[in-house]
N, C-alpha and C. Protein backbone atom coordinates (compact mmCIF):
# COMPACT_ATOMS: atom_id res chain seq x y z
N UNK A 1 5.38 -8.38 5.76
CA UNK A 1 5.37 -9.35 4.70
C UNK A 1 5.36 -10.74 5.33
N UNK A 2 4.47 -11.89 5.07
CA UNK A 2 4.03 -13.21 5.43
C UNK A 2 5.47 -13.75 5.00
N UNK A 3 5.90 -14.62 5.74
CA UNK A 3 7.04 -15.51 5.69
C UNK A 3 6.98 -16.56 4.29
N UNK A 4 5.67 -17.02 4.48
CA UNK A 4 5.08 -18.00 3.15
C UNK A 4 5.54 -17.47 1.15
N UNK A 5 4.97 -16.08 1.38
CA UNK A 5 5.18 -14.98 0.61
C UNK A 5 6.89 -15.11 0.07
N UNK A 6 7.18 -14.70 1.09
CA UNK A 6 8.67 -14.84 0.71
C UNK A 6 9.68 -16.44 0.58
N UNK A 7 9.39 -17.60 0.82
CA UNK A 7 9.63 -18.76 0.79
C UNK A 7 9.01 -19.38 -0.96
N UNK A 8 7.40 -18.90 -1.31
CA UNK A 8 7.18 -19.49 -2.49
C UNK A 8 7.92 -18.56 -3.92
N UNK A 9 7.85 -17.17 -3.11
CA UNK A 9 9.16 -16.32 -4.31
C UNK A 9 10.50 -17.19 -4.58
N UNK A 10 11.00 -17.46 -3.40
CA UNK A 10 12.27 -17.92 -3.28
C UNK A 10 12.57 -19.24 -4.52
N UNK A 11 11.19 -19.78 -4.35
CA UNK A 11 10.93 -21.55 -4.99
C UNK A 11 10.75 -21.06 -6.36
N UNK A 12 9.59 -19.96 -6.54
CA UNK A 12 9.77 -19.75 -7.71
C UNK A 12 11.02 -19.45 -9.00
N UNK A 13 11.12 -17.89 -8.44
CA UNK A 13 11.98 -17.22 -9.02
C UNK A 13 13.69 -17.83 -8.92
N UNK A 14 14.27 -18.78 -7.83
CA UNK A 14 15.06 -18.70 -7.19
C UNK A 14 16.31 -18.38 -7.61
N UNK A 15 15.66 -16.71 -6.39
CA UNK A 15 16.48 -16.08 -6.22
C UNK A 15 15.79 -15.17 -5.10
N UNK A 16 16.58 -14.02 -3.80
CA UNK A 16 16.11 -13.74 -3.06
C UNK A 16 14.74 -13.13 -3.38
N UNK A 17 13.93 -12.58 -2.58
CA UNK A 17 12.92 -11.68 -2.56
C UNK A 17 13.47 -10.31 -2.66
N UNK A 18 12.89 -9.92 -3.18
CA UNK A 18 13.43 -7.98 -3.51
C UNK A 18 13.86 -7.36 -1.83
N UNK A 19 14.33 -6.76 -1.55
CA UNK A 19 14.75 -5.97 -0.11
C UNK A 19 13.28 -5.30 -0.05
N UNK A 20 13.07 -5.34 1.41
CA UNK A 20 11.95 -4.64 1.97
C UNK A 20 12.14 -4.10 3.29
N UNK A 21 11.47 -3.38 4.39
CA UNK A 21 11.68 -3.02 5.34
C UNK A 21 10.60 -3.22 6.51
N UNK A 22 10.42 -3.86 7.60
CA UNK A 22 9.11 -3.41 7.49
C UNK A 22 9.53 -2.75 8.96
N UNK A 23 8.08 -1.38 8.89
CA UNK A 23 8.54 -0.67 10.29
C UNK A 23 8.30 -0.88 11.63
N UNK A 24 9.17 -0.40 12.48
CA UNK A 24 9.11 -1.14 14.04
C UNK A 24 8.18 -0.43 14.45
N UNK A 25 7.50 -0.70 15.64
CA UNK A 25 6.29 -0.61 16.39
C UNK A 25 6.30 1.02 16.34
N UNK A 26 7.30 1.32 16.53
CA UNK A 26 7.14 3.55 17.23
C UNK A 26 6.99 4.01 16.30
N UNK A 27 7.74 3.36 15.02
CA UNK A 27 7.89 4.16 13.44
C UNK A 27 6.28 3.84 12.67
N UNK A 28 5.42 2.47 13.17
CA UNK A 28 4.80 2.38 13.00
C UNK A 28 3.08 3.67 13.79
N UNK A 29 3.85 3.95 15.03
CA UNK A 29 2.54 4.70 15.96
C UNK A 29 3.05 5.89 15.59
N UNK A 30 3.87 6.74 15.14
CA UNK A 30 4.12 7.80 14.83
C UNK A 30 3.49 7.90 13.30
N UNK A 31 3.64 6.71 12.41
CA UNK A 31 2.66 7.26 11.39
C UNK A 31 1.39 6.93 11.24
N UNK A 32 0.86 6.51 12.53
CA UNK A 32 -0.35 6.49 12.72
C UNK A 32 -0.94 7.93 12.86
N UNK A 33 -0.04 8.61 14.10
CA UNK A 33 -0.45 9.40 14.07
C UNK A 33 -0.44 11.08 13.14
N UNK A 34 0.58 11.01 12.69
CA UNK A 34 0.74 11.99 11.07
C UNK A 34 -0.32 11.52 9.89
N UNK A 35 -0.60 10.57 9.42
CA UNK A 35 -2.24 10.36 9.01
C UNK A 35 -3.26 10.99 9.66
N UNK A 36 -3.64 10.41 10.65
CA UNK A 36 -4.53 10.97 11.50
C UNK A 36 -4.41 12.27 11.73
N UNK A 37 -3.42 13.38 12.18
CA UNK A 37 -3.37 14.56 11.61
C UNK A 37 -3.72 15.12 10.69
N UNK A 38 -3.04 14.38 10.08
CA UNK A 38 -3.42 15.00 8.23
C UNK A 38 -4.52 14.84 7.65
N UNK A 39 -5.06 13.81 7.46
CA UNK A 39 -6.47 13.77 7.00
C UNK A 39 -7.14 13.98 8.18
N UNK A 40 -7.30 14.38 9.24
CA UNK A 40 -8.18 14.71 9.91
C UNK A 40 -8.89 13.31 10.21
N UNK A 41 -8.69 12.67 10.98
CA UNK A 41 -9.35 11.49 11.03
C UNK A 41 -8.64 11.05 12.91
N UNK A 42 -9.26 10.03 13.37
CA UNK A 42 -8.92 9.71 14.45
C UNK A 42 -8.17 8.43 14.39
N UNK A 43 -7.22 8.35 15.28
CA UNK A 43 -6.13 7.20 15.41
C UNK A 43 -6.64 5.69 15.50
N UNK A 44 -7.70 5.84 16.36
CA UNK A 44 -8.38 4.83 16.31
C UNK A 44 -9.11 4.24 15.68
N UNK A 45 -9.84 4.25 14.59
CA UNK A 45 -10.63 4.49 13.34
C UNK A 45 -10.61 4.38 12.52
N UNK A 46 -8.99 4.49 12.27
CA UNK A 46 -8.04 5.25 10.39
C UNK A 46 -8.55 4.61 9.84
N UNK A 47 -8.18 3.30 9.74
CA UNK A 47 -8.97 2.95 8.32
C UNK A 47 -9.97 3.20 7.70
N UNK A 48 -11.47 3.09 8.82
CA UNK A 48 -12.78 2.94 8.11
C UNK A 48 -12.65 4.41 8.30
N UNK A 49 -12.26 5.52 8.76
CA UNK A 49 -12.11 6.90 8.58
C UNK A 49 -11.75 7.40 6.97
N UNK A 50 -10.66 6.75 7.05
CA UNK A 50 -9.87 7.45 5.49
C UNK A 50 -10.78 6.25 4.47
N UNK A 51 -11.42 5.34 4.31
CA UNK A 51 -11.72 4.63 3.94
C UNK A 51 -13.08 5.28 3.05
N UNK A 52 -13.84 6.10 4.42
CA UNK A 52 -14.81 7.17 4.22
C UNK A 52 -14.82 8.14 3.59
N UNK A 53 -13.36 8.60 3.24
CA UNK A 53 -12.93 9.71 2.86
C UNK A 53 -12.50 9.25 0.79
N UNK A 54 -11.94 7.93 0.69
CA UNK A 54 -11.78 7.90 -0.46
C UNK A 54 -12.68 7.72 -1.49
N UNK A 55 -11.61 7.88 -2.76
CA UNK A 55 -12.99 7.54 -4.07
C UNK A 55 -12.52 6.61 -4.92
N UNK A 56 -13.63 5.70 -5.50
CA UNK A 56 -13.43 4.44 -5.98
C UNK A 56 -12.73 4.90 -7.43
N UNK A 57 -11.68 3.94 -8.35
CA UNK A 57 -11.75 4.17 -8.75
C UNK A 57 -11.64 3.33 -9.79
N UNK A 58 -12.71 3.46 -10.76
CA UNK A 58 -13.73 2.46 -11.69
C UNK A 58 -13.68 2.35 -13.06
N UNK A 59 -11.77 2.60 -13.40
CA UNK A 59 -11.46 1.98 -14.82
C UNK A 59 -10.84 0.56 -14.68
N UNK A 60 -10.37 0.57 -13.40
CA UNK A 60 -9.55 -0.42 -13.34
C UNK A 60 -9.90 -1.41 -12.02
N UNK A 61 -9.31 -2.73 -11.83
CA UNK A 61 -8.73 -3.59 -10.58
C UNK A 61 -8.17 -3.98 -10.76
N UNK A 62 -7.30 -4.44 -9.69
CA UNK A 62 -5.93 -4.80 -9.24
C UNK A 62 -5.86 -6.66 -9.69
N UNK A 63 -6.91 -6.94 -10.28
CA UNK A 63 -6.99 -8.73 -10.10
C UNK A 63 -6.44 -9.08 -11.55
N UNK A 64 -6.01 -8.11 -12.81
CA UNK A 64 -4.96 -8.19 -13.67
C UNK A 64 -4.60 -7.36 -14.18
N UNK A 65 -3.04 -7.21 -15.12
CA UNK A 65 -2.60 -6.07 -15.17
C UNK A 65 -2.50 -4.90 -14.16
N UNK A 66 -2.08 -4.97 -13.33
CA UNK A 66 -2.09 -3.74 -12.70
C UNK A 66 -0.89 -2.83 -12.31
N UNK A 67 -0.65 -1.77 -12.45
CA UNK A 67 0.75 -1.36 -12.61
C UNK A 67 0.73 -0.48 -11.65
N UNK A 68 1.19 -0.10 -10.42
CA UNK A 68 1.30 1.05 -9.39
C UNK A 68 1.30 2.12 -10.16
N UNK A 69 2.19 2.57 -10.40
CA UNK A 69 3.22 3.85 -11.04
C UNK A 69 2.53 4.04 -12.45
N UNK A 70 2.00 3.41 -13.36
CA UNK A 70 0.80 3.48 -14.66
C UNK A 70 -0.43 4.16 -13.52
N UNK A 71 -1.17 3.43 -13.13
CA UNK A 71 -2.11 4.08 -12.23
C UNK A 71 -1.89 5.84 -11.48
N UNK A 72 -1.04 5.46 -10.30
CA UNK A 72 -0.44 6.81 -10.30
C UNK A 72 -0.16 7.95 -11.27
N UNK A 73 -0.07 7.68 -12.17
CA UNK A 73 0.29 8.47 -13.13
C UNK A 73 -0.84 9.17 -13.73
N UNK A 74 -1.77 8.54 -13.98
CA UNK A 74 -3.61 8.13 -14.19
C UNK A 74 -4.29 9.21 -13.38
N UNK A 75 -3.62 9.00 -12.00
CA UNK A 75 -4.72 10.04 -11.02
C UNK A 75 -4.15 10.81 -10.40
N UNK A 76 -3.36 11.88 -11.40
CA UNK A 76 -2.60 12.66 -10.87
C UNK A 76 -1.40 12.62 -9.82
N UNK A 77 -0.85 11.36 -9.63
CA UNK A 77 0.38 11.32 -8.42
C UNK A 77 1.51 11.13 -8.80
N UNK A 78 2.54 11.58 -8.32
CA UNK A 78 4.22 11.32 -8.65
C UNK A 78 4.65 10.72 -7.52
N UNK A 79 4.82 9.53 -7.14
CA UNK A 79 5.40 9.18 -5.52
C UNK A 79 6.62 8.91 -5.60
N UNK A 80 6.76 9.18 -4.74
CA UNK A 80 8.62 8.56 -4.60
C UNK A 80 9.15 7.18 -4.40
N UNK A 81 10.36 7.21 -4.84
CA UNK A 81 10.95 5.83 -5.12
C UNK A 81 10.44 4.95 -4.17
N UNK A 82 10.42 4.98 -2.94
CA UNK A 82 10.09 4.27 -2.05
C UNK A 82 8.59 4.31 -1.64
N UNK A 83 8.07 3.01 -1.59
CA UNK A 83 6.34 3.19 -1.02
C UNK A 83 6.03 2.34 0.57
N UNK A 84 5.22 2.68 1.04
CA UNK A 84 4.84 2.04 1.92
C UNK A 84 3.55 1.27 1.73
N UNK A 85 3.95 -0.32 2.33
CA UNK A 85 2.04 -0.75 2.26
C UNK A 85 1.81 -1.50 3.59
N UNK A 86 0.73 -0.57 3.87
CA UNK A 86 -0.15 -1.38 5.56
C UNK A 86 -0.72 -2.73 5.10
N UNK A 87 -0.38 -3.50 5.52
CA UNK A 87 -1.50 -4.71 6.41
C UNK A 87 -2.00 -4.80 6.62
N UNK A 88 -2.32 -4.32 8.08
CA UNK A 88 -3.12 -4.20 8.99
C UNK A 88 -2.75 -3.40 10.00
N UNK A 89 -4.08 -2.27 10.14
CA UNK A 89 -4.12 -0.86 10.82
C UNK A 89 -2.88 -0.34 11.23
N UNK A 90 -2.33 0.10 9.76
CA UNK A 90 -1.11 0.78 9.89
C UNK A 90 0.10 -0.01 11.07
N UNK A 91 -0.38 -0.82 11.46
CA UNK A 91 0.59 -1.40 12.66
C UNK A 91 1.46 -2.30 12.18
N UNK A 92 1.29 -2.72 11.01
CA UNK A 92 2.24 -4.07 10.08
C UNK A 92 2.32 -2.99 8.69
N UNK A 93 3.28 -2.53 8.55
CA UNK A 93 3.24 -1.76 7.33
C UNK A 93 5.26 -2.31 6.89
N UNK A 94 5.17 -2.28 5.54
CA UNK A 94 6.73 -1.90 4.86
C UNK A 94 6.78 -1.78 4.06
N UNK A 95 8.32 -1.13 3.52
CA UNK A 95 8.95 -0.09 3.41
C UNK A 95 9.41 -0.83 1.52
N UNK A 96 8.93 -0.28 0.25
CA UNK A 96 9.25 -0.83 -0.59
C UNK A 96 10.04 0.08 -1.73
N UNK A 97 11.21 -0.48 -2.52
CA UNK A 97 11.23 -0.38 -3.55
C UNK A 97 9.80 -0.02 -4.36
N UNK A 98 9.94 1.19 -4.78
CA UNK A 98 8.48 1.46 -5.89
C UNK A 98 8.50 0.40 -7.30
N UNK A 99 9.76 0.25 -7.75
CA UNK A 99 9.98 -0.57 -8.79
C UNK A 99 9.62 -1.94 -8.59
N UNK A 100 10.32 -2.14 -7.62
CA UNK A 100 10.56 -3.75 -6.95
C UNK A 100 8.85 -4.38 -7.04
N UNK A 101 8.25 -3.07 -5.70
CA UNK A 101 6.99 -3.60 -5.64
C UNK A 101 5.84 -3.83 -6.90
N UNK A 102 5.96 -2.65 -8.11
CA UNK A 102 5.79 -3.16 -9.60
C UNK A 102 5.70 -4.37 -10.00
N UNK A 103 6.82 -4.61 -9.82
CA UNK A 103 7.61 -5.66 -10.86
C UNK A 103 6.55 -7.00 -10.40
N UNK A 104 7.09 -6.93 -8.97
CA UNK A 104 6.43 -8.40 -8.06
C UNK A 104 4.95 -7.92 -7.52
N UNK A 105 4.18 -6.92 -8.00
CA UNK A 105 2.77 -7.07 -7.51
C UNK A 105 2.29 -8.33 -7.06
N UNK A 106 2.27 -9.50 -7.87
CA UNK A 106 1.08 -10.04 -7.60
C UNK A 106 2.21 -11.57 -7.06
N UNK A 107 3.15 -11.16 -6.09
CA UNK A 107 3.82 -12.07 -5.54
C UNK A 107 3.86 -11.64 -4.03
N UNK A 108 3.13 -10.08 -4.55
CA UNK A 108 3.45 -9.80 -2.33
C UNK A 108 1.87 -9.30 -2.26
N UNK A 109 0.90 -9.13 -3.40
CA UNK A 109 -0.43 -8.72 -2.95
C UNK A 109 -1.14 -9.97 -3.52
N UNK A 110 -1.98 -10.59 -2.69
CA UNK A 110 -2.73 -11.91 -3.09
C UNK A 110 -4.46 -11.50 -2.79
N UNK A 111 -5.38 -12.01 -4.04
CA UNK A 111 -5.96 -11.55 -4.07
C UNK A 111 -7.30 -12.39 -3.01
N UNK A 112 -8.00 -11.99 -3.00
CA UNK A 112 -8.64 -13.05 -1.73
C UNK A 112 -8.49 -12.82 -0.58
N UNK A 113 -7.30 -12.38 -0.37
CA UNK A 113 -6.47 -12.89 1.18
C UNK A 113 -5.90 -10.80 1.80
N UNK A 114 -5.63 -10.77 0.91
CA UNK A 114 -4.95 -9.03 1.15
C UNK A 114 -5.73 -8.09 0.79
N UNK A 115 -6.44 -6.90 2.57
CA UNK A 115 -6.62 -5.39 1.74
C UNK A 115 -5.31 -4.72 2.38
N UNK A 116 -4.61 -3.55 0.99
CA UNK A 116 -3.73 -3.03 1.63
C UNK A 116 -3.80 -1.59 1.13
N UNK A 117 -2.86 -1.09 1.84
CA UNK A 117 -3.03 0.58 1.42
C UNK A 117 -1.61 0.93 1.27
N UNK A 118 -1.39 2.03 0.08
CA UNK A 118 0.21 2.28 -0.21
C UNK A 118 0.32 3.41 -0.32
N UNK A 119 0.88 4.34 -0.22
CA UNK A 119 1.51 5.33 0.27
C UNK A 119 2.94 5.76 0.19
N UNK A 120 3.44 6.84 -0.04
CA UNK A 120 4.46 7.09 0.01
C UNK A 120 4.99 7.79 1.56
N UNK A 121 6.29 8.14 1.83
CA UNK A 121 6.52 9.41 3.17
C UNK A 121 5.84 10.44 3.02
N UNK A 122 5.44 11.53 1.89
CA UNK A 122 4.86 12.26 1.94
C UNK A 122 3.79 12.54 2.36
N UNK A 123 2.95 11.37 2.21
CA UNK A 123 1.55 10.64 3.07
C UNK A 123 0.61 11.58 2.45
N UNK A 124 0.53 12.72 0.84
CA UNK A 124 -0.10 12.92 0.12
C UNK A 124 -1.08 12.16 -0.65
N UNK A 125 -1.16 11.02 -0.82
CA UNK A 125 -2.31 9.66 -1.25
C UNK A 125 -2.17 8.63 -1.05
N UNK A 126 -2.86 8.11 -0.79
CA UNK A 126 -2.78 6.79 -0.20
C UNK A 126 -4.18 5.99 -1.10
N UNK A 127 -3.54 5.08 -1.89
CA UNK A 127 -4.06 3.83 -2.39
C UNK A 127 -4.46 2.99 -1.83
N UNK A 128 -5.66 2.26 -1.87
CA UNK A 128 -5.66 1.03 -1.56
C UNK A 128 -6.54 0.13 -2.30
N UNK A 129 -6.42 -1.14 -1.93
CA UNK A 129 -6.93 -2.43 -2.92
C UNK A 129 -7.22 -3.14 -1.79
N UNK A 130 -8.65 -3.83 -2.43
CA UNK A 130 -9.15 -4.48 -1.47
C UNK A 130 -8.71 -6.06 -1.94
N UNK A 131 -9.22 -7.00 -1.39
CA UNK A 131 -8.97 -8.37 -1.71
C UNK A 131 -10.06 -8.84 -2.85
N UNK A 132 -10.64 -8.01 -3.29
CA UNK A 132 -11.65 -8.41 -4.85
C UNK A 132 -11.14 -7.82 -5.79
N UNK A 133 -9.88 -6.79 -5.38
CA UNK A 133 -9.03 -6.57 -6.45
C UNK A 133 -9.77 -4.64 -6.64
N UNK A 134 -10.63 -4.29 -6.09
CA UNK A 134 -11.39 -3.19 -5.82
C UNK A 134 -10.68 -2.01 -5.54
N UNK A 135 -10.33 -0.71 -5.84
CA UNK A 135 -8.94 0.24 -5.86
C UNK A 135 -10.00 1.35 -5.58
N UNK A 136 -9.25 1.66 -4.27
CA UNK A 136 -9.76 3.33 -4.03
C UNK A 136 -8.59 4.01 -3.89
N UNK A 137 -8.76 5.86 -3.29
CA UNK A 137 -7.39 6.35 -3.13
C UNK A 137 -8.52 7.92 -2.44
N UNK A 138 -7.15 8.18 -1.83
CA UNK A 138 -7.41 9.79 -0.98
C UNK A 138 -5.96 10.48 -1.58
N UNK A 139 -6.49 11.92 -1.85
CA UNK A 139 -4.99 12.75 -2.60
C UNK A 139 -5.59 14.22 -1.36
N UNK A 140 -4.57 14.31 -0.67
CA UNK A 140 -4.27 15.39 0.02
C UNK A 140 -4.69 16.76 -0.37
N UNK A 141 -5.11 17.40 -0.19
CA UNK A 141 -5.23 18.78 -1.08
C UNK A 141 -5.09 19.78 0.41
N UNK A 142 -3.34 20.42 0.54
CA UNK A 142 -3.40 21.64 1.18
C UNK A 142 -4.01 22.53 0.66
């Protein structure tokens, strides 16, 4: 999460920014590599790999109204309380409140400026939104 991000919340709302986590470098290369397992894809690559792998999806974008957990719900997913969203190549990723991140969408995802991908631990689908507000997703199927 951008420092800026959390400073114009602060001005706004004032009051802290919701708790977040974000993961350290090993927690970050270890779920590089459990993706890459899982979808079958290479470590080096992931993105435009799984990127290859998802499907658009073309009722909605993220540039108003947009509700995580409404969506999810939409395309078959139940995720757990907690989500994860990458940055950039899984190497800048954290650790969210599912609610939290709801609530404040469009105070930690900016449109223009952010593609990100969200995910839960289960690492069964993974969402993402591009910076035109553009929503794809991959759902696991053992």
């Amino acid at each position: 999460m951008e420092d800026f991000k959390i400073k114009t919340f602060r001005s706004e709302y004032n009051f802290d920014f919701p708790f977040y986590k974000s993961l350290s470098e090993g927690e970050s290369s270890a779920l590089i590599k459990n993706i890459a397992e899982k979808y079958n894809v290479t470590e080096s690559d992931i993105e435009k790999e799984l990127a290859l792998k998802q499907s658009f999806y073309e009722d909605s974008s993220a540039l108003e109204g947009f509700e995580l957990t409404y969506l999810l719900f939409k395309i078959g997913i139940k995720p757990r309380s907690r989500i994860l969203v990458n940055w950039y190549q899984f190497k800048n990723v954290d650790k969210y409140n599912i609610d939290d991140f709801d609530k404040y969408f469009y105070d930690i995802w900016f449109p223009v400026a952010d593609d990100i991908d969200i995910f839960d631990e289960s690492l069964n689908w993974i969402l993402s939104i591009r910076h035109d507000g553009c929503i794809s997703f991959i759902k696991f199927l053992s």
